[in-house]
C-alpha atoms as a PDB file:
ATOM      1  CA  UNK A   1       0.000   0.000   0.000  1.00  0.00           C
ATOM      2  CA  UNK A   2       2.250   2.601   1.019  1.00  0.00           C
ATOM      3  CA  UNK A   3       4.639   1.968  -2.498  1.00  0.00           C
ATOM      4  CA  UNK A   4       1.353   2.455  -4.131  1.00  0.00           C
ATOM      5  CA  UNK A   5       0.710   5.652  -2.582  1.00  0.00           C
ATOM      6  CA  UNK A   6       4.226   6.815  -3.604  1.00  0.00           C
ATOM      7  CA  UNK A   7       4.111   5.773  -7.200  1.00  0.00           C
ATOM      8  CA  UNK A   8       0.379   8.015  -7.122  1.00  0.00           C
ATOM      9  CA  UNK A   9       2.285  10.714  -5.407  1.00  0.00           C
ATOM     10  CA  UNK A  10       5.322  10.993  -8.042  1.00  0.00           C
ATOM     11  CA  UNK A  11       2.611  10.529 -11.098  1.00  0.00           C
ATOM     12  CA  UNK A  12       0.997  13.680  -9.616  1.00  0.00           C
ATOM     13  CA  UNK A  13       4.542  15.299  -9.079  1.00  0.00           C
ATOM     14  CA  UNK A  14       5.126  14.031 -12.825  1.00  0.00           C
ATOM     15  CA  UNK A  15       2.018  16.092 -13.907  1.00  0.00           C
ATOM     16  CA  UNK A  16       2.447  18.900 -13.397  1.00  0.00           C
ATOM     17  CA  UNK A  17       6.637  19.394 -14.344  1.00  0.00           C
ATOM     18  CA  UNK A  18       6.807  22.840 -15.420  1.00  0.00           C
ATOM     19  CA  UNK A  19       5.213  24.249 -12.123  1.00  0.00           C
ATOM     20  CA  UNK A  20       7.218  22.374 -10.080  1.00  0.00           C
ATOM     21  CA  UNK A  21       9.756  23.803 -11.456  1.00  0.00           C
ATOM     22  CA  UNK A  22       9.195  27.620 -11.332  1.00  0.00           C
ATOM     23  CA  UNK A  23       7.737  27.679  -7.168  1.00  0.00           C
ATOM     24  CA  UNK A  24       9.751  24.775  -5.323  1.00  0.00           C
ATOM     25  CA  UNK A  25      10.793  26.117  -1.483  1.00  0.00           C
ATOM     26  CA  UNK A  26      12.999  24.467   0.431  1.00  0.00           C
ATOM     27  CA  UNK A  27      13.993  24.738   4.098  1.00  0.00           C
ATOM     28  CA  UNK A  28      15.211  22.912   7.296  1.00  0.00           C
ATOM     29  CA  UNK A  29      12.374  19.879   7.199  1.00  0.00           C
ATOM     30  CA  UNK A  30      11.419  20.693  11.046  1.00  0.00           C
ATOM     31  CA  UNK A  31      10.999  24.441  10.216  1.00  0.00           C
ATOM     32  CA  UNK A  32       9.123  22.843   7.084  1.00  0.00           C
ATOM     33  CA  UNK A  33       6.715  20.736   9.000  1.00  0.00           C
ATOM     34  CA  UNK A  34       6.543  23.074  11.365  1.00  0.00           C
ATOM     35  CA  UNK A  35       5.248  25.808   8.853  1.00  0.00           C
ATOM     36  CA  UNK A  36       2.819  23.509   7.390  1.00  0.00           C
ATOM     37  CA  UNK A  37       1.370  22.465  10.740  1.00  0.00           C
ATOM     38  CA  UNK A  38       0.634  26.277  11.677  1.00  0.00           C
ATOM     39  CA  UNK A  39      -0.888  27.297   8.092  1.00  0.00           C
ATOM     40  CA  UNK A  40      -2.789  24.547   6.966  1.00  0.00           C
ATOM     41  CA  UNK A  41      -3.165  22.088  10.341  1.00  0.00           C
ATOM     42  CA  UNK A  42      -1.303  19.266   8.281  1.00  0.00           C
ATOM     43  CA  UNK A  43       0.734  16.361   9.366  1.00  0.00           C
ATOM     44  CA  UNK A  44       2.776  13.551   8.093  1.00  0.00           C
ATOM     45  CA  UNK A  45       1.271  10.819   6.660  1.00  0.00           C
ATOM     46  CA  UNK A  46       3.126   9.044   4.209  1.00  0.00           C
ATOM     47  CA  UNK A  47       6.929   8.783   4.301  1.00  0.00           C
ATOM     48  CA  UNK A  48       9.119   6.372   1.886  1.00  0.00           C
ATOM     49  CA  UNK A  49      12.466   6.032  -0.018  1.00  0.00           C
ATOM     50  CA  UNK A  50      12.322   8.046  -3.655  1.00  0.00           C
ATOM     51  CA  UNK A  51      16.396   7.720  -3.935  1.00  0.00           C
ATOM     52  CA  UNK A  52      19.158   6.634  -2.334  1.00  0.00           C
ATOM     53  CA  UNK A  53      19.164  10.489  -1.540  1.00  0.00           C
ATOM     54  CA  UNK A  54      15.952  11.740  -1.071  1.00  0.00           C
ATOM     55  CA  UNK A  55      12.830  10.953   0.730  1.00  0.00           C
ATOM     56  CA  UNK A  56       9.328  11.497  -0.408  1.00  0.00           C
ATOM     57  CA  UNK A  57       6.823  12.899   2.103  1.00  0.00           C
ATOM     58  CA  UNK A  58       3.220  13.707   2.431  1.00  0.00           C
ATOM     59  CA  UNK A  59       1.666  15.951   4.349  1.00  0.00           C
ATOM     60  CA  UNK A  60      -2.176  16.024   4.794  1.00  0.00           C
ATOM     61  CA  UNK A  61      -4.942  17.980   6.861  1.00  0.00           C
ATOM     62  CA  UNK A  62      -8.085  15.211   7.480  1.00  0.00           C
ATOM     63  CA  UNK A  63     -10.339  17.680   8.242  1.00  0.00           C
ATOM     64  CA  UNK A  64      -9.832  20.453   5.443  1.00  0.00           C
ATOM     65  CA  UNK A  65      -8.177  18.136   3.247  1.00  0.00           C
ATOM     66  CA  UNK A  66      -5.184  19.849   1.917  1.00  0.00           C
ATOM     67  CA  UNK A  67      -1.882  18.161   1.275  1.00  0.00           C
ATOM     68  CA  UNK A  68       1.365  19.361   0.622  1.00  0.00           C
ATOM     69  CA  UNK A  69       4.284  16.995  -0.922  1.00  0.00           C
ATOM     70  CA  UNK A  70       7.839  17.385   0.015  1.00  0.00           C
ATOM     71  CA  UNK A  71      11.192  15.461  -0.928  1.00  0.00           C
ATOM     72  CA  UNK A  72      13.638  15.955   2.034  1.00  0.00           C
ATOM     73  CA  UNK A  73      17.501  15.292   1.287  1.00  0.00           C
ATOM     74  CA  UNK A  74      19.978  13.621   3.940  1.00  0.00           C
ATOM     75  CA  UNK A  75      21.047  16.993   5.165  1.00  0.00           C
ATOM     76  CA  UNK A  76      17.715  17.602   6.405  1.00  0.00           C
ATOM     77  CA  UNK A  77      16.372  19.705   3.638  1.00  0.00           C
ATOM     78  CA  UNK A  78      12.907  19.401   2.716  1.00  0.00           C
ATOM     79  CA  UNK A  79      11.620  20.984  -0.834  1.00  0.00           C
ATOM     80  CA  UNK A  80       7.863  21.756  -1.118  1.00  0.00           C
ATOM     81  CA  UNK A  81       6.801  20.547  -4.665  1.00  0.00           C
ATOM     82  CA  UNK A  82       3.661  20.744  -4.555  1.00  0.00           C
ATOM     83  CA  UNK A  83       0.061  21.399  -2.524  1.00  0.00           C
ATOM     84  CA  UNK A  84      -3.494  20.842  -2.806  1.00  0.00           C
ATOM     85  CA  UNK A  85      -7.211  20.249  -1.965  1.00  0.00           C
ATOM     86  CA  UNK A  86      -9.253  17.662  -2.087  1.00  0.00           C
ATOM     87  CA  UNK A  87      -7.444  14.549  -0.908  1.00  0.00           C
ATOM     88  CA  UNK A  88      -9.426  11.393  -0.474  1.00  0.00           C
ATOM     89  CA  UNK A  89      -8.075   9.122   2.033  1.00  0.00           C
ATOM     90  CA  UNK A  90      -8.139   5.560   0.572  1.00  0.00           C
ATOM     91  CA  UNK A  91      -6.081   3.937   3.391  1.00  0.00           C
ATOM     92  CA  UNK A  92      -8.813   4.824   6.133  1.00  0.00           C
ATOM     93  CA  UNK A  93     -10.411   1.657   4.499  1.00  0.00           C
ATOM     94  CA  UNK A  94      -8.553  -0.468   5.920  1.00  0.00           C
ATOM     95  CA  UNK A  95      -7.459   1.592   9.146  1.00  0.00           C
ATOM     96  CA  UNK A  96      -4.058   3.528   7.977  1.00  0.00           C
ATOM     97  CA  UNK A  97      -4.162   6.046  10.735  1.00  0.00           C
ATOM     98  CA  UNK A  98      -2.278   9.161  10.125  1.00  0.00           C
ATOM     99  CA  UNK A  99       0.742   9.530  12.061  1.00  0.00           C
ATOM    100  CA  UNK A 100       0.954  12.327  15.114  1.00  0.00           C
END
């Protein structure tokens, strides 16, 4: 499940190239999560292995259901890609609780 919700997570990345490109911010990942927590109420809840250098995370807010995806380096570096509304939460289905 959770490689499946990576591979959905870098098709969406893959969509949309040419934005990603122009508006990507990247900071120290606590400061990161700790900036998305205060503006949009989101928390981790997917985390995997996109490289050997990079790891893919996303963010989410249950209640207003925005989402923000970030690739954080081994320095501790985190890059925000990309954001959104709307997520549906197929892994409540079968009881993936998001992580505090």
């Amino acid at each position: 499940m959770l490689r499946r919700s990576i591979m959905v997570a870098l098709l969406l990345l893959a969509t949309f190239p040419a934005q990603t490109q122009r508006r990507v911010t990247c900071t120290e990942r606590e400061h990161m999560h700790t900036m998305l927590a205060q503006r949009y109420g989101e928390r981790a809840a997917v985390r995997g292995i996109a490289s050997q250098e990079m790891v893919l995370e996303l963010l989410v807010n249950p209640t207003t259901r925005t989402w923000s995806l970030l690739f954080s380096s081994p320095t501790n570096i985190s890059c925000l890609m990309k954001g959104g509304t709307a997520i549906e939460f197929l892994g409540t289905a079968i009881g993936l609780p998001l992580r505090q």
